[in-house]
C-alpha atoms as a PDB file:
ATOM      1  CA  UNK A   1     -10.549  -0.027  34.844  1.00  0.00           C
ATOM      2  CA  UNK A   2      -9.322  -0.105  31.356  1.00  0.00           C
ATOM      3  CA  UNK A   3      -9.633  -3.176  29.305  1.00  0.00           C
ATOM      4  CA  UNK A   4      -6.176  -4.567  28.148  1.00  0.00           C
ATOM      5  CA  UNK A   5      -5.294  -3.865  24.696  1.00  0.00           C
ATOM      6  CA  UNK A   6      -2.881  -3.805  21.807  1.00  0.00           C
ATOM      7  CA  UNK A   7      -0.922  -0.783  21.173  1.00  0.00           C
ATOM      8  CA  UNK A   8       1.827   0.645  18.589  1.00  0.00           C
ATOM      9  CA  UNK A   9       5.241   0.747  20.195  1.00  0.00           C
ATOM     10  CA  UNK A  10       8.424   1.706  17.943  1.00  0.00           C
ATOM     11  CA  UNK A  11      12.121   1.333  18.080  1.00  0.00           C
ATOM     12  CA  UNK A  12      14.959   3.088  16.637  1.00  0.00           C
ATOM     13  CA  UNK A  13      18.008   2.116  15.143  1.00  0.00           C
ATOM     14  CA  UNK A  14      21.377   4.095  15.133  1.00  0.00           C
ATOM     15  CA  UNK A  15      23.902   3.290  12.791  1.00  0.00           C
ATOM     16  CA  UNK A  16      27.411   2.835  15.008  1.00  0.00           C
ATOM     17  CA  UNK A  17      24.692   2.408  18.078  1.00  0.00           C
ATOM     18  CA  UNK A  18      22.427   0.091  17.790  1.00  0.00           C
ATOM     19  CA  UNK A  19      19.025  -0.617  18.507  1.00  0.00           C
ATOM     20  CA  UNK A  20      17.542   2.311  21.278  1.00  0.00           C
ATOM     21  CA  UNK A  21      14.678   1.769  23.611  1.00  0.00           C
ATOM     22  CA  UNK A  22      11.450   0.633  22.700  1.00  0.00           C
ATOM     23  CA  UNK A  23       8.724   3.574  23.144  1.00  0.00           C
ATOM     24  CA  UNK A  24       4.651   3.236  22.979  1.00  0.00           C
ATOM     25  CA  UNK A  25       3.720   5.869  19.553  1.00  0.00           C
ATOM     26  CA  UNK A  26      -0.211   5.317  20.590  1.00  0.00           C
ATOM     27  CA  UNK A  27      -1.773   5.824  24.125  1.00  0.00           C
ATOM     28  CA  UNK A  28      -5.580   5.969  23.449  1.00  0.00           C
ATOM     29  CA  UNK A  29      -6.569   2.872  24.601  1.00  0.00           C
ATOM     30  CA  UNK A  30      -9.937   2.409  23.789  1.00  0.00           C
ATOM     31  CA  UNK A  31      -9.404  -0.678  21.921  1.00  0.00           C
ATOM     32  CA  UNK A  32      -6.938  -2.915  19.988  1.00  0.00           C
ATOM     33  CA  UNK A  33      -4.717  -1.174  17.655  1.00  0.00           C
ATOM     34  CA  UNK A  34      -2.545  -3.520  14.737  1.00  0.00           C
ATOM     35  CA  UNK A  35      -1.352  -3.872  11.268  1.00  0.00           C
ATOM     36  CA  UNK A  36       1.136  -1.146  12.122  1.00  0.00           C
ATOM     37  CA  UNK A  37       3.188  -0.232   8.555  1.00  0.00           C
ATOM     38  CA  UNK A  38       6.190   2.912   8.642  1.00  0.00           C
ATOM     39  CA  UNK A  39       8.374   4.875   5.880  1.00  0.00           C
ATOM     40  CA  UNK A  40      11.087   7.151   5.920  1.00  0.00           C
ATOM     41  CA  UNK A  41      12.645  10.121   4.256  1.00  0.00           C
ATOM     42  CA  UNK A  42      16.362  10.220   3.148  1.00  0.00           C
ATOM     43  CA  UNK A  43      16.519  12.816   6.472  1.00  0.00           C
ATOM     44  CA  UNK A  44      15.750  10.172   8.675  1.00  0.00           C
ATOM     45  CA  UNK A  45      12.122  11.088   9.403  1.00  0.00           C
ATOM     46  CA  UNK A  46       9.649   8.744   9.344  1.00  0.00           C
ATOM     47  CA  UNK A  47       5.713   8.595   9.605  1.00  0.00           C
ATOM     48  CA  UNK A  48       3.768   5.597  10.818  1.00  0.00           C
ATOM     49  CA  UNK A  49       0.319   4.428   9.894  1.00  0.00           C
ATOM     50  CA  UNK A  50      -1.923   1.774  11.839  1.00  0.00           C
ATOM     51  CA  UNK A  51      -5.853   0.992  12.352  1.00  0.00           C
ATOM     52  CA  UNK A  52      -7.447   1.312  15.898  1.00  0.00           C
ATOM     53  CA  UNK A  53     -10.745   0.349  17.414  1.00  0.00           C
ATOM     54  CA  UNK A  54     -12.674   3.516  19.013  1.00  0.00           C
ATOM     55  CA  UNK A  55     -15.950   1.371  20.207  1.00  0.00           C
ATOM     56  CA  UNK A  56     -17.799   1.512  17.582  1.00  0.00           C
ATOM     57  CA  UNK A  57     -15.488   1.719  14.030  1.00  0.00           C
ATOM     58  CA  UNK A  58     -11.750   1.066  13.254  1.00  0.00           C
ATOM     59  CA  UNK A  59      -9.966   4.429  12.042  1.00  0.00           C
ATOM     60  CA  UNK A  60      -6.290   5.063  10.800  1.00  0.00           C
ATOM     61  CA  UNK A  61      -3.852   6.833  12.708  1.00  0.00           C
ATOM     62  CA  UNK A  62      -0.600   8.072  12.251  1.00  0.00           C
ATOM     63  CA  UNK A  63       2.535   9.172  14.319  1.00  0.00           C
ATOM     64  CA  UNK A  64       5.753  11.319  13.178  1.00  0.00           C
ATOM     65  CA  UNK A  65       9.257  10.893  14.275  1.00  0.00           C
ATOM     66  CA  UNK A  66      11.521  14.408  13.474  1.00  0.00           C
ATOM     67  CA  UNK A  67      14.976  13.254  13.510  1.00  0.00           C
ATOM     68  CA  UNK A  68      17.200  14.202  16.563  1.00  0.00           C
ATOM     69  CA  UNK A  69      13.549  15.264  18.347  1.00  0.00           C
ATOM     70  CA  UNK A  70      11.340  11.928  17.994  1.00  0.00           C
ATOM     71  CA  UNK A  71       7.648  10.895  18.205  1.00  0.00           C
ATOM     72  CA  UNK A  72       5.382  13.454  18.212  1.00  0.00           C
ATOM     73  CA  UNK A  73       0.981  12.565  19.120  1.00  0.00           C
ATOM     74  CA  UNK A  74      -0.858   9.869  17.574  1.00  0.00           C
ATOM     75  CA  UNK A  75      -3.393  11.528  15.058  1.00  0.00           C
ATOM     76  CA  UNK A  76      -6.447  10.629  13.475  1.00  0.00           C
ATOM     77  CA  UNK A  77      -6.018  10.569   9.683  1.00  0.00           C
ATOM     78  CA  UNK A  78      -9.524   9.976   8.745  1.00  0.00           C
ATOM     79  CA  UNK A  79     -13.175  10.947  10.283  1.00  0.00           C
ATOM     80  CA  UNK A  80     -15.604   8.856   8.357  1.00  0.00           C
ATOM     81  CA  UNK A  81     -17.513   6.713  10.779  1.00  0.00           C
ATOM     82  CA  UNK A  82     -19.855   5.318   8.482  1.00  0.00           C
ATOM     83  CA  UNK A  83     -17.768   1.591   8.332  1.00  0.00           C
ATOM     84  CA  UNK A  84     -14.434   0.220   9.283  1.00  0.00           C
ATOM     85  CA  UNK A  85     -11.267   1.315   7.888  1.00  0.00           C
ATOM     86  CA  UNK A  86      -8.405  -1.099   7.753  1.00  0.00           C
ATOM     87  CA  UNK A  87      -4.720  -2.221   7.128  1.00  0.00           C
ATOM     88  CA  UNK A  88      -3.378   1.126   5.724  1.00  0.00           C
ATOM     89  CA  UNK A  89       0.174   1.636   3.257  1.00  0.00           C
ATOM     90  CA  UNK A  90       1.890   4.509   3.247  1.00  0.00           C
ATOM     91  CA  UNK A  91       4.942   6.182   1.743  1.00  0.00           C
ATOM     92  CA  UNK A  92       7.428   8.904   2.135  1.00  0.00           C
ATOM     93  CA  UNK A  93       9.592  10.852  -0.759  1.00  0.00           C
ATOM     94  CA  UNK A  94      12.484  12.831  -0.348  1.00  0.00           C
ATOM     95  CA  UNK A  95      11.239  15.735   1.061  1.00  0.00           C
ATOM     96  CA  UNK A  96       9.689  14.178   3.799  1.00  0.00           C
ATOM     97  CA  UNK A  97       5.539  14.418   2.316  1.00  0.00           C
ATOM     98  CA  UNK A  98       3.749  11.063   2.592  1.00  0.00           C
ATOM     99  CA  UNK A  99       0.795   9.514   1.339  1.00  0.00           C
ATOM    100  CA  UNK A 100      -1.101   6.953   3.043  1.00  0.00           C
ATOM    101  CA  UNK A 101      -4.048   4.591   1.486  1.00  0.00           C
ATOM    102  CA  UNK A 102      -6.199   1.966   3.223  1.00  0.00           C
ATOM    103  CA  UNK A 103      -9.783   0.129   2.209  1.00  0.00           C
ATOM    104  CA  UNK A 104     -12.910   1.617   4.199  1.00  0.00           C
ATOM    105  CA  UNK A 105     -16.341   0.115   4.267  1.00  0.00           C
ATOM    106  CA  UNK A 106     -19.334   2.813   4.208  1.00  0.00           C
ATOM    107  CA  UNK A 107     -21.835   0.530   4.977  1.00  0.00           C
ATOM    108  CA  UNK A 108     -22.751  -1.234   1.847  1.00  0.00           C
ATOM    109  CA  UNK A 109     -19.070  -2.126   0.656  1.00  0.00           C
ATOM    110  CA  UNK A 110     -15.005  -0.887   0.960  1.00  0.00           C
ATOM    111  CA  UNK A 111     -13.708   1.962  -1.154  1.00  0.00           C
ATOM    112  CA  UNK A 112     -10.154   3.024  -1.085  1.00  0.00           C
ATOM    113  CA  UNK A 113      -9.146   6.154   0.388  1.00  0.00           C
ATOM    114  CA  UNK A 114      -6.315   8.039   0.804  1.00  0.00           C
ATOM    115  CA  UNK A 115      -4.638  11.470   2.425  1.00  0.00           C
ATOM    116  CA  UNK A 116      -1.674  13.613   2.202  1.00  0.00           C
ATOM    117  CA  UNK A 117       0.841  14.853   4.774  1.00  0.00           C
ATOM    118  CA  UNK A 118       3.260  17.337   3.702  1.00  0.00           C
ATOM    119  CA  UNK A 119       6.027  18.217   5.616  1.00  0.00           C
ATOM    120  CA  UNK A 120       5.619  21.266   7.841  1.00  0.00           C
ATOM    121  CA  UNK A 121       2.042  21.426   7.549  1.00  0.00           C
ATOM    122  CA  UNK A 122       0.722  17.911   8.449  1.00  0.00           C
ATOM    123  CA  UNK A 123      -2.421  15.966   7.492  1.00  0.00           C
ATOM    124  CA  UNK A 124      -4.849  17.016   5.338  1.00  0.00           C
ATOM    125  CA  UNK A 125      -8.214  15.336   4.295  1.00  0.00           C
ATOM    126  CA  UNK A 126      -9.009  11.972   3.640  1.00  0.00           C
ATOM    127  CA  UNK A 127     -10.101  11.585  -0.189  1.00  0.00           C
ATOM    128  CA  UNK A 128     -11.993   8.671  -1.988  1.00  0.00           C
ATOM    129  CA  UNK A 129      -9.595   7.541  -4.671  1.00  0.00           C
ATOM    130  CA  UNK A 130     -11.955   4.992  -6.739  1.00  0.00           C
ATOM    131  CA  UNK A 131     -15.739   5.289  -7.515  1.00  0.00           C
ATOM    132  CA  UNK A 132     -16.568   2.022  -8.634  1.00  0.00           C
ATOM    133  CA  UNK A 133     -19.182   0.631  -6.561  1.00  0.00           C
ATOM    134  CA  UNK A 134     -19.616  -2.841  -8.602  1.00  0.00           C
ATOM    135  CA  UNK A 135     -17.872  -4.341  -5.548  1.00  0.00           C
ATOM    136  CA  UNK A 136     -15.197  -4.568  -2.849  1.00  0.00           C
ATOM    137  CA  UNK A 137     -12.026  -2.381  -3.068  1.00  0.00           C
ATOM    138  CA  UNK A 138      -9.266  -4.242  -1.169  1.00  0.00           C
ATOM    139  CA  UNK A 139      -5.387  -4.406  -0.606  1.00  0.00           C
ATOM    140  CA  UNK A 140      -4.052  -1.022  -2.036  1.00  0.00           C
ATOM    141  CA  UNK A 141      -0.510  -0.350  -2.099  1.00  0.00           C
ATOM    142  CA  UNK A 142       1.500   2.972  -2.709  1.00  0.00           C
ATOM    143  CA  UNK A 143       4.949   4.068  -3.882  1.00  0.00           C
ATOM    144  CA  UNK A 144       5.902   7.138  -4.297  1.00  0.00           C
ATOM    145  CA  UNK A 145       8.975   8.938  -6.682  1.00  0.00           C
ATOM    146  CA  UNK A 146      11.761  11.614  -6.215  1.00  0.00           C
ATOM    147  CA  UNK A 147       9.380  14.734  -6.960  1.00  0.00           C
ATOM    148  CA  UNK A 148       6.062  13.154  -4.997  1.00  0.00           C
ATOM    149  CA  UNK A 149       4.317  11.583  -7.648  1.00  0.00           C
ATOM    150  CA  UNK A 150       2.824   8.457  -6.465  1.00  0.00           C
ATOM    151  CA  UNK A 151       1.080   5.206  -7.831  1.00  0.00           C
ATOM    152  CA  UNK A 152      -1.325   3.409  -5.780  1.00  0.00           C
ATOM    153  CA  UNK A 153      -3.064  -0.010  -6.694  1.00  0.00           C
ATOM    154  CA  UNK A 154      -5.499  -2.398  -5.885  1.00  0.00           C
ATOM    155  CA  UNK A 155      -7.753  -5.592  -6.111  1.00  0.00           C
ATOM    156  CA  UNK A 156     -11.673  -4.551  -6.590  1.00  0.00           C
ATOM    157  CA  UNK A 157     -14.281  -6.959  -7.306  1.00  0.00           C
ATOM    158  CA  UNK A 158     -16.497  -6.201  -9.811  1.00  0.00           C
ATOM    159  CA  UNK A 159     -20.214  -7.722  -9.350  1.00  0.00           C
ATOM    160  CA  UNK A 160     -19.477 -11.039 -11.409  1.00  0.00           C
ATOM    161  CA  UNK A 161     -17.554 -12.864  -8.143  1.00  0.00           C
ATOM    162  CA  UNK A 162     -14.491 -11.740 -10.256  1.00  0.00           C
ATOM    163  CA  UNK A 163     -11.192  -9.223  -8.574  1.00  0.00           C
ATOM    164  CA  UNK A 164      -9.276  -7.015 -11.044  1.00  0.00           C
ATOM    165  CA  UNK A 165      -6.732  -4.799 -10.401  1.00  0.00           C
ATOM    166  CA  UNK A 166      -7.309  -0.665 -10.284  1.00  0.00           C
ATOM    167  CA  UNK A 167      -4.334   2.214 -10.106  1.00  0.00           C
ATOM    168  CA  UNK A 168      -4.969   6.219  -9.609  1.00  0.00           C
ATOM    169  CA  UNK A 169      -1.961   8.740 -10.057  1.00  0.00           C
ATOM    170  CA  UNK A 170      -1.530  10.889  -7.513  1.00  0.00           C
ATOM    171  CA  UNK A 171       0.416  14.014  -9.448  1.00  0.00           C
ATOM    172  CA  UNK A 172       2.097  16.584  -7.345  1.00  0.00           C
ATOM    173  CA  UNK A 173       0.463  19.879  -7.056  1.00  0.00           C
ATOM    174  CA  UNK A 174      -2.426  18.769  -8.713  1.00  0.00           C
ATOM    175  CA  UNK A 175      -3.916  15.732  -7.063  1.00  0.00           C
ATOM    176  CA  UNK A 176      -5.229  12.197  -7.863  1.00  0.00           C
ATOM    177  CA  UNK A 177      -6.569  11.349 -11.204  1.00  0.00           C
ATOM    178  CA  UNK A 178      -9.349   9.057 -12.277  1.00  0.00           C
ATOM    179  CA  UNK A 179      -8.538   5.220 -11.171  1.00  0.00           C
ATOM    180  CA  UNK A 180      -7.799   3.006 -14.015  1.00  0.00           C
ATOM    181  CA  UNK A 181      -8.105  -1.045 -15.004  1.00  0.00           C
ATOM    182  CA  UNK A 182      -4.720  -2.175 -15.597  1.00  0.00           C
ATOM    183  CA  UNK A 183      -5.897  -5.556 -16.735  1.00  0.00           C
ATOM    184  CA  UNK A 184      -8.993  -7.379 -18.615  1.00  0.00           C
ATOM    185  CA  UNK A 185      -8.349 -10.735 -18.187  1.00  0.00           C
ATOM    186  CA  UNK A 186     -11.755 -12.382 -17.407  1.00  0.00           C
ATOM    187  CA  UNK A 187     -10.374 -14.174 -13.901  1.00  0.00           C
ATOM    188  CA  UNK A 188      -9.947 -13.723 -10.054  1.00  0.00           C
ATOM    189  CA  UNK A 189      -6.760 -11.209  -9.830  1.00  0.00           C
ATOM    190  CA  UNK A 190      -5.584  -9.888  -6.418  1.00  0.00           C
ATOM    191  CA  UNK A 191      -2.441 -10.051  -3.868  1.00  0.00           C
ATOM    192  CA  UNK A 192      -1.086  -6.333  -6.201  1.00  0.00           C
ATOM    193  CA  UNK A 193       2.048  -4.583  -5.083  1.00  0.00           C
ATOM    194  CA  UNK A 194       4.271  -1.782  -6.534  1.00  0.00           C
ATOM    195  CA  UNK A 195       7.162  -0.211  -7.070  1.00  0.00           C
ATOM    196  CA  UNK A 196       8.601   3.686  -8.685  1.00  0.00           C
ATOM    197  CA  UNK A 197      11.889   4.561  -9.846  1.00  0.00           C
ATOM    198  CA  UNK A 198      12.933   8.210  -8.763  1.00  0.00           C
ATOM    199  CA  UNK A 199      11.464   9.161 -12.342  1.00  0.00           C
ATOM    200  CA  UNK A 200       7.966   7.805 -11.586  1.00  0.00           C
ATOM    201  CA  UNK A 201       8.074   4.928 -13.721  1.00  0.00           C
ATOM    202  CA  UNK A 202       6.319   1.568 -12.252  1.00  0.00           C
ATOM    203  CA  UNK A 203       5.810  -1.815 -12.466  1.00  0.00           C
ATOM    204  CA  UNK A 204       2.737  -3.558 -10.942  1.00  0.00           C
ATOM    205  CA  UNK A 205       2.769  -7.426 -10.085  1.00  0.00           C
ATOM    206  CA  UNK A 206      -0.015  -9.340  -9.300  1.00  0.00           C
ATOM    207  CA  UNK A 207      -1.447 -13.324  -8.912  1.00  0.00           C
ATOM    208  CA  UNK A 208      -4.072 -13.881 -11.207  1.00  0.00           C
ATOM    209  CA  UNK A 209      -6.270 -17.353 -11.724  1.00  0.00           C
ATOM    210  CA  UNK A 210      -6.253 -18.738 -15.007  1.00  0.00           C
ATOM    211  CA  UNK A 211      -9.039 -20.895 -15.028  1.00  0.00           C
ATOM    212  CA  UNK A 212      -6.560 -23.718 -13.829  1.00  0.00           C
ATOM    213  CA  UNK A 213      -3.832 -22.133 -11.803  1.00  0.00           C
ATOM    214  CA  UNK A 214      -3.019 -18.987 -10.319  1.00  0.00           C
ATOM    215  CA  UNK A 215       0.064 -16.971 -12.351  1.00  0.00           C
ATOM    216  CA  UNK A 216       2.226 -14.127 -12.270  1.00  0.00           C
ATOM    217  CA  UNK A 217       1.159 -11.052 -14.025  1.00  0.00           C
ATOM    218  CA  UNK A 218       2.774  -7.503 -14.395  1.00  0.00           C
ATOM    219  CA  UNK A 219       2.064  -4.403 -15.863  1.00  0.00           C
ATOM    220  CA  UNK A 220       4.330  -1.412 -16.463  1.00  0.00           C
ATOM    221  CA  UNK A 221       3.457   2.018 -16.144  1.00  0.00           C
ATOM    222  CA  UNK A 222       5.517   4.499 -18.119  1.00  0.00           C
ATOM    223  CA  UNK A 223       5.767   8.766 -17.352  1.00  0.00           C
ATOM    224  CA  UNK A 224       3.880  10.424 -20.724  1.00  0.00           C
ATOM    225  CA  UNK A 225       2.237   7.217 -22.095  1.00  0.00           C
ATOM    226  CA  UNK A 226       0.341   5.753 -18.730  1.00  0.00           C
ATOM    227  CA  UNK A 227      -0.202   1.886 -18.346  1.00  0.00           C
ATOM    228  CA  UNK A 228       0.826  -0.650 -20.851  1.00  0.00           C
ATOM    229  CA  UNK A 229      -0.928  -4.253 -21.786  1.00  0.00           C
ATOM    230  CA  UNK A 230      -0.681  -6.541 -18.308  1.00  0.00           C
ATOM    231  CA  UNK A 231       1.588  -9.119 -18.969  1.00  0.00           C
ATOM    232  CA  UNK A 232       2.339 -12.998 -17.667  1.00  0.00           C
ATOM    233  CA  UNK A 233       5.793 -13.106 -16.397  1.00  0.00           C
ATOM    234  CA  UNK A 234       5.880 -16.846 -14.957  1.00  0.00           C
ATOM    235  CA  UNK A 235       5.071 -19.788 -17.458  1.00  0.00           C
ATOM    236  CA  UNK A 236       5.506 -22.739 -14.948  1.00  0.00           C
ATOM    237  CA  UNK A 237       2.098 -24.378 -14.327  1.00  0.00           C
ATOM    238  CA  UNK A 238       2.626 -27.203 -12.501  1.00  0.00           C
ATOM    239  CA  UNK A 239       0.995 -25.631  -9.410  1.00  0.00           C
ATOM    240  CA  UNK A 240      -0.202 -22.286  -7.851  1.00  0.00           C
ATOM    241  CA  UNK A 241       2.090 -18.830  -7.674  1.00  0.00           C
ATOM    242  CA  UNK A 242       1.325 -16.597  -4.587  1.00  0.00           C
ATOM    243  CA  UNK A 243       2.260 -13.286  -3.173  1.00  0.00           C
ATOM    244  CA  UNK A 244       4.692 -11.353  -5.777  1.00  0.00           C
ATOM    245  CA  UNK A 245       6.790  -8.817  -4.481  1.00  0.00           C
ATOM    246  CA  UNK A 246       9.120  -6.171  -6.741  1.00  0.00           C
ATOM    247  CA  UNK A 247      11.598  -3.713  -6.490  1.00  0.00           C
ATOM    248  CA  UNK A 248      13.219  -1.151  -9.017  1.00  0.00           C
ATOM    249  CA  UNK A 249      16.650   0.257  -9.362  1.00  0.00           C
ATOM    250  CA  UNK A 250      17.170   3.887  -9.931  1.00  0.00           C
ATOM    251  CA  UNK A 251      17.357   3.037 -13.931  1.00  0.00           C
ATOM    252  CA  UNK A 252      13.963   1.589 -14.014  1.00  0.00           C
ATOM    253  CA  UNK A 253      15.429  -2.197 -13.444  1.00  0.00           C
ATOM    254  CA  UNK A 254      13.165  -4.238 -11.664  1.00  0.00           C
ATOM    255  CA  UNK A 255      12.965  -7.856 -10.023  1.00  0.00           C
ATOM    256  CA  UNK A 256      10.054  -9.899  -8.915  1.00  0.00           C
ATOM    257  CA  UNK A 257       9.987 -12.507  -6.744  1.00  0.00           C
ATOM    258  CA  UNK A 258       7.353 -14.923  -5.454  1.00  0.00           C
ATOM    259  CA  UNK A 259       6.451 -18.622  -4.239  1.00  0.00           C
ATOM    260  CA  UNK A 260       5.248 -21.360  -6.196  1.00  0.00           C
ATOM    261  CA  UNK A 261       4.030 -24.770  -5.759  1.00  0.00           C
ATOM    262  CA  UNK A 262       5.756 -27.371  -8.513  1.00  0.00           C
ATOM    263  CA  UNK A 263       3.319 -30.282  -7.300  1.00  0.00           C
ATOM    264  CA  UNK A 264       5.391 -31.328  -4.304  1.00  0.00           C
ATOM    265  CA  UNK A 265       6.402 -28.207  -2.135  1.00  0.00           C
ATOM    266  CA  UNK A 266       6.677 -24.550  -2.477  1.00  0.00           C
ATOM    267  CA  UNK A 267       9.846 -23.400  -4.265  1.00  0.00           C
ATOM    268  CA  UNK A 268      10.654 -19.063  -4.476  1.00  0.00           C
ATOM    269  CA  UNK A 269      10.711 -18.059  -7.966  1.00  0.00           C
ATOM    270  CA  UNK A 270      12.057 -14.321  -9.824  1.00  0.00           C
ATOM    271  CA  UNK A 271      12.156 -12.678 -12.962  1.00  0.00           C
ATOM    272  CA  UNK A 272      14.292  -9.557 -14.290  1.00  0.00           C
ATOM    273  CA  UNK A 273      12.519  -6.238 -16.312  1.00  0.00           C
ATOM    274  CA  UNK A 274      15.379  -4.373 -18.090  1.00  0.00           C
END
């Protein structure tokens, strides 16, 4: 008899319709699978990531839904066995081709990796994305722009019990580029998310220890001149700032929001790039 376990199960929603019937996108049930995370094209088709247990490792899978057909088989995404492989990202652009991103361990520490589904041809191969073996590799995050170009980031220790935060450009066509530091300051840095306009511009948020408290900090990331200098975007110190989010307009707008202690409770804080 099979073990109980956790499994992916979706739902769609039908504007004019409502909410459909609940379906199970997974059926190998080996083990637990969780941290389930979905995108969608402008089309209406989506692809959905997760981790699994198979025995012995966790591995990332995936699922499609084609509009007007639906879910199609759970697949595996990646084949390294060496470690675990955890809470994957992914994103979708127009046309319906996705990149997804999650930390692996292989066996002495977690690198980031990443692979590639184009529409109408599926997966491809799982790729390492950073090469710096000082430490860790943890939390990536992906957007992705009108034409396919993405952005991915992350925290990565590096050997001094410090975190800083790491992108690689993933150009369409060509592939991903060399990962980059996208800031120096000498302190703990982590909880990184991003965001594109349809151009490929970004901004990247992150929380970042000063010595005294933990801050705010943002870099942008501009088509033709790369990153700029990271930047502190929240000057209130009377207590800790956690968990930035961000969002950009089609015009390269952006707002950032996040909680912050002022010494008695927690209070939700935001700040405007024009």
């Amino acid at each position: 008899m099979t073990a109980p376990a956790y499994n992916i199960w979706a739902n769609r929603y039908t504007a004019g319709s409502g909410w459909g019937a609940a379906v199970l996108i997974e059926t190998d049930n080996t083990d637990d699978a969780s941290s389930p995370q979905i995108a969608m094209d402008p089309s209406g088709n989506a692809l959905a990531v997760w981790r699994q247990y198979d025995g012995p490792h966790r591995s990332i899978w995936a699922n499609r839904y084609a509009a007007g057909t639906g879910w199609g088989t759970a697949a595996l995404i990646e084949t390294d066995n060496v470690g675990d492989a955890s809470n994957p990202q992914i994103a979708v652009d127009v046309n319906g081709n996705a990149l997804a991103v999650w930390p692996q361990n292989d066996g002495t520490r977690d690198n980031i990796w990443a692979n590639r589904y184009v529409a109408g041809t599926g997966w491809g191969t799982a790729a390492l994305i950073e090469t710096d073996n000082a430490g860790n590799a943890m939390h990536p995050q992906i957007a992705i722009d009108a034409s396919g170009n993405a952005l991915a980031v992350w925290s990565q220790e590096d050997g001094t019990h410090s975190s800083n935060i790491w992108a690689n450009r993933y150009m369409a066509g060509t592939g991903w580029g060399v990962a980059v530091l996208i800031e120096t300051n000498p302190w703990e840095a982590s909880q990184p998310q991003i965001a594109l306009d349809p151009s490929g511009n970004a901004l990247a948020v992150w929380a970042q220890h000063d010595g005294t408290h933990i801050n705010i900090w943002a870099n942008r990331y501009t088509i033709g001149s790369g990153w700029g200098t990271a930047a502190l975007i929240e000057t209130d110190n009377a207590g800790h700032a956690y968990y930035p989010q961000i969002a950009l307009d089609p015009g390269g707008n952006a707002l950032a929001v996040w909680y912050q202690h002022d010494g008695a409770r927690y209070n939700i804080w935001s700040n405007r790039f024009q």
